[in-house]
Protein backbone atom coordinates (compact mmCIF):
# COMPACT_ATOMS: atom_id res chain seq x y z
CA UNK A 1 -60.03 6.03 -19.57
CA UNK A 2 -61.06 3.51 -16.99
CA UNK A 3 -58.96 0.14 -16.80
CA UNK A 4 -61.00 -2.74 -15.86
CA UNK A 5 -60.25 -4.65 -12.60
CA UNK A 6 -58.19 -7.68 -14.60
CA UNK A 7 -55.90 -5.14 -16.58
CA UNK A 8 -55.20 -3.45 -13.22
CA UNK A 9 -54.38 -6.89 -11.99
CA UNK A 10 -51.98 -7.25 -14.82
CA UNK A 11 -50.35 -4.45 -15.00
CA UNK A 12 -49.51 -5.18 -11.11
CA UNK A 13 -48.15 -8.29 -11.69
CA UNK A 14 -46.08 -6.84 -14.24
CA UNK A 15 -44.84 -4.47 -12.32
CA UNK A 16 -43.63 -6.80 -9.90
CA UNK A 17 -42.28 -8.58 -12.27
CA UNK A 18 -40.24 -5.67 -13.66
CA UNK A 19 -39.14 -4.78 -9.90
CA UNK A 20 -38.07 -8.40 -9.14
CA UNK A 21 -35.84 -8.32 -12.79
CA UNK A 22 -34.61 -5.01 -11.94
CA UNK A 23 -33.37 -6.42 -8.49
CA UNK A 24 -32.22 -9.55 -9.76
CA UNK A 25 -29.58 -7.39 -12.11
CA UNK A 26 -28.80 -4.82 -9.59
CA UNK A 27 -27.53 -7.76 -7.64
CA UNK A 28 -25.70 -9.31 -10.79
CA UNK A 29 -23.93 -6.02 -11.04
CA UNK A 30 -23.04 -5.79 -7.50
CA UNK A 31 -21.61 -9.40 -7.90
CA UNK A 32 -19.78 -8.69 -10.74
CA UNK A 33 -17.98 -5.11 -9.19
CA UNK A 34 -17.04 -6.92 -6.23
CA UNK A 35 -15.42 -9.28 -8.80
CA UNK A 36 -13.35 -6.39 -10.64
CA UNK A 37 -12.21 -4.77 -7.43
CA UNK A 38 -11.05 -8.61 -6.34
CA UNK A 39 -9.52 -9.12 -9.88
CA UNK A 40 -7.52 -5.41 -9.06
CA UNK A 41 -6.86 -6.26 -5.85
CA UNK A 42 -4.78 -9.74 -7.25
CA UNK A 43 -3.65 -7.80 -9.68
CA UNK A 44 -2.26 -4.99 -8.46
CA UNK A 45 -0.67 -7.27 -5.97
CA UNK A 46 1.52 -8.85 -9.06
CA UNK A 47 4.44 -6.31 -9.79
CA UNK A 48 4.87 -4.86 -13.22
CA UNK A 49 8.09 -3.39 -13.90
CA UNK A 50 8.43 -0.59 -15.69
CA UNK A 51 11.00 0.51 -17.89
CA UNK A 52 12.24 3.83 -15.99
CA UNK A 53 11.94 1.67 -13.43
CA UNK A 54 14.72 -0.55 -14.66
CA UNK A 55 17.59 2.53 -14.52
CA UNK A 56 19.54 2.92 -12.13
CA UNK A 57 18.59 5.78 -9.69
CA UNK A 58 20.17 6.66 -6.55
CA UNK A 59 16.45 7.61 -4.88
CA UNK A 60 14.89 5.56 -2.76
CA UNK A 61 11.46 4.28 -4.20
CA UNK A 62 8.58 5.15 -2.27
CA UNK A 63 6.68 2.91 -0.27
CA UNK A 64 3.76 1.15 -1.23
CA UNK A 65 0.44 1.49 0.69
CA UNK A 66 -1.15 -1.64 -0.25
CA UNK A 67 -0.71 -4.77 2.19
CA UNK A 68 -1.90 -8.15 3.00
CA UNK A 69 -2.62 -9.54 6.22
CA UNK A 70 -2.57 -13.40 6.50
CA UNK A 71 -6.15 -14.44 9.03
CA UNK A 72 -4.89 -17.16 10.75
CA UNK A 73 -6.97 -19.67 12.85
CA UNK A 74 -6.69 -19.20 16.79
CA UNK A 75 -6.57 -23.30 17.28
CA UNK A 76 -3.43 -24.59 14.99
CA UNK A 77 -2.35 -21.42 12.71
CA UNK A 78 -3.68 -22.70 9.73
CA UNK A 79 -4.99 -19.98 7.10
CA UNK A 80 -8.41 -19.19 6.97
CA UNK A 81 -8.41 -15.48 4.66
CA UNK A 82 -6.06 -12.84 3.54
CA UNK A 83 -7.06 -9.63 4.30
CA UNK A 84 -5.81 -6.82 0.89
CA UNK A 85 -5.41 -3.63 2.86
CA UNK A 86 -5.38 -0.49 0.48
CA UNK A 87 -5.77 3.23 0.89
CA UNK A 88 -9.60 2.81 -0.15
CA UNK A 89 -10.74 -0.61 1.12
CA UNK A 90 -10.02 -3.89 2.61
CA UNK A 91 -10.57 -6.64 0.71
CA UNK A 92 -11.10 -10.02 3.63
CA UNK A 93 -10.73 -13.00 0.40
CA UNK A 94 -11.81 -16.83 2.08
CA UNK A 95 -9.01 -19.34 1.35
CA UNK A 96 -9.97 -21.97 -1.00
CA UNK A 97 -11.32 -25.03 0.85
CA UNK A 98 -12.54 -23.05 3.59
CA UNK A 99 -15.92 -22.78 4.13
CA UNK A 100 -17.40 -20.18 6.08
CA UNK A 101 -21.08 -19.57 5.90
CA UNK A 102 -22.60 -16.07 6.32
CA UNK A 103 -25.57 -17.03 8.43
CA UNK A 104 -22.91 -18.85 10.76
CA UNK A 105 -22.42 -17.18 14.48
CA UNK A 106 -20.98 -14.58 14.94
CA UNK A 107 -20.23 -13.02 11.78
CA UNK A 108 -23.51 -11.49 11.38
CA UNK A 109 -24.35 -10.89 15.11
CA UNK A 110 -20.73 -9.90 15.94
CA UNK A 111 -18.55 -8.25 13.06
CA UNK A 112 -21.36 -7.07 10.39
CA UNK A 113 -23.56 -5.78 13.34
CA UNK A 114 -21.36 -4.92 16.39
CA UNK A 115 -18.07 -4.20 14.66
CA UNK A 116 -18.80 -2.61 11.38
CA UNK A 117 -22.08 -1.72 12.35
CA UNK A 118 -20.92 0.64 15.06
CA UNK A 119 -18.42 1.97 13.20
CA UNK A 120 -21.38 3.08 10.38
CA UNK A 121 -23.22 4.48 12.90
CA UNK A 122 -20.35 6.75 14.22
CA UNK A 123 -19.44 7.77 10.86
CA UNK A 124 -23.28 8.59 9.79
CA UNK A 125 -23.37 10.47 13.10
CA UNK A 126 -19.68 12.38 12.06
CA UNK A 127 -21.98 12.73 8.63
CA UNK A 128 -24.87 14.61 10.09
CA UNK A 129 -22.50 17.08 12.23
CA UNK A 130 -20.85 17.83 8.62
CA UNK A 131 -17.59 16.71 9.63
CA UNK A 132 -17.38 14.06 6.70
CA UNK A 133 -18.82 13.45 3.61
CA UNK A 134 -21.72 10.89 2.74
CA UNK A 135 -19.24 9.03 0.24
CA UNK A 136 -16.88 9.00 3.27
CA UNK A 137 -19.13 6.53 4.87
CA UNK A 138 -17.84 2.78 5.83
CA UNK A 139 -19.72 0.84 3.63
CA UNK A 140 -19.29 -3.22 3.71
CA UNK A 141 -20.17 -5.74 0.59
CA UNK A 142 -20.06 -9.63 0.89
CA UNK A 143 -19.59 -11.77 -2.19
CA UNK A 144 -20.85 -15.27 -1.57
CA UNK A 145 -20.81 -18.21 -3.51
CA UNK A 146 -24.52 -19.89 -2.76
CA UNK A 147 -24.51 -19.49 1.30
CA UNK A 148 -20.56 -19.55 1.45
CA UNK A 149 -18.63 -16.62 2.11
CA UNK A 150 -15.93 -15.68 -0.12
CA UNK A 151 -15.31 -11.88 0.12
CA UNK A 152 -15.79 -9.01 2.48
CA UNK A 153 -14.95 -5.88 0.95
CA UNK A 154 -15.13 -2.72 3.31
CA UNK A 155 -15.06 0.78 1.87
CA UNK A 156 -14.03 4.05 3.24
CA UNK A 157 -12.20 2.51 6.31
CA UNK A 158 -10.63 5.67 6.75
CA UNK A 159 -8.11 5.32 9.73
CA UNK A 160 -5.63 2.69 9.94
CA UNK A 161 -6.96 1.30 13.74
CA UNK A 162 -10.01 0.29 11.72
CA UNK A 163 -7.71 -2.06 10.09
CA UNK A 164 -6.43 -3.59 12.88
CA UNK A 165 -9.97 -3.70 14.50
CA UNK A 166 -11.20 -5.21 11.36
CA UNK A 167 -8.33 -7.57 10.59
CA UNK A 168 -8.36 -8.77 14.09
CA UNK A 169 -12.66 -9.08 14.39
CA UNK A 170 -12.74 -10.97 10.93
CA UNK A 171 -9.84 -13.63 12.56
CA UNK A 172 -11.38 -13.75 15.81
CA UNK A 173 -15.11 -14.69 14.17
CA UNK A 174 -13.86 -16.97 11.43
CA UNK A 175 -12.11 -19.01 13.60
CA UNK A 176 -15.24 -19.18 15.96
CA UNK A 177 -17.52 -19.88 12.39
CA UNK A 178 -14.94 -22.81 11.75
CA UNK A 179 -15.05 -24.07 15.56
CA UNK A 180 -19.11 -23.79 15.98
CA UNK A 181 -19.15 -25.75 12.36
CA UNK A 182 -17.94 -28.83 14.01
């Protein structure tokens, strides 16, 4: 069965169409998990006592993992982010009133690129000798609200001087976003 030139030029345009709606949701969903894991993040930052908690015990309660580092602006102090460190990811979340915007130097050209980008391309390279696994990978997800940053979420940090390298990059380039805004 032979399809005429205009029904091939439909059924082209609908498959773009279909792509572009595909797309469109895959970035909804992306959106909205970045949400959840910033909704678990505050959450599991409030403390819920449990009830064997509340007996007395003459243990010492572990530790917990999870942190927060306060990003602080190089200038006057002020607070610019908190970074939520956990055993899986840090979560960089933009103070309220701060605006940051992603195509602002140097986030992209200096921590996306430089910072985390070097660190993918070490771990890709650890990857391909088989010393880690693919889903071991750093792997880095903004959430913006229209050209403003709000989140940086970076998975599969793996070693805590990634933190610090991290933690330190993300202060060091928002304060320099903030500065170069002016």
């Amino acid at each position: 069965m032979e399809f005429s030139e205009e029904q091939v030029k439909d059924a082209l345009e609908l498959r773009d169409r279909i792509s572009a709606q595909i797309e469109k949701h895959r970035e909804e969903i992306e959106i909205l998990e970045r949400n959840l894991v910033l909704i678990n993040s505050v959450l599991k930052q409030q403390s819920f006592t449990k009830a064997s908690s509340l007996r007395d015990t003459s243990e010492p309660k572990p530790k917990s993992t999870d942190y927060t580092i306060p990003l602080k602006k190089n200038t006057d102090g002020s607070l610019i982010a908190n970074a939520y460190v956990t055993p899986e990811q840090v979560s960089i979340v933009v103070e309220d009133g701060v605006e940051l915007k992603e195509d602002s130097h140097p986030f992209k050209s200096f921590f996306l690129e430089r910072i985390i980008g070097e660190m993918k391309r070490k771990d890709v390279a650890e990857f391909e000798k088989g010393d880690i696994g693919e889903n071991a990978i750093i792997d880095c997800m903004i959430n913006k609200d229209g050209t403003l940053l709000r989140e940086i979420i970076i998975k599969n940090y793996r070693q805590k001087e990634r933190v610090n390298e991290i933690v330190n990059t993300a202060a060091w380039s928002f304060s320099k976003m903030i500065e170069n805004s002016k």
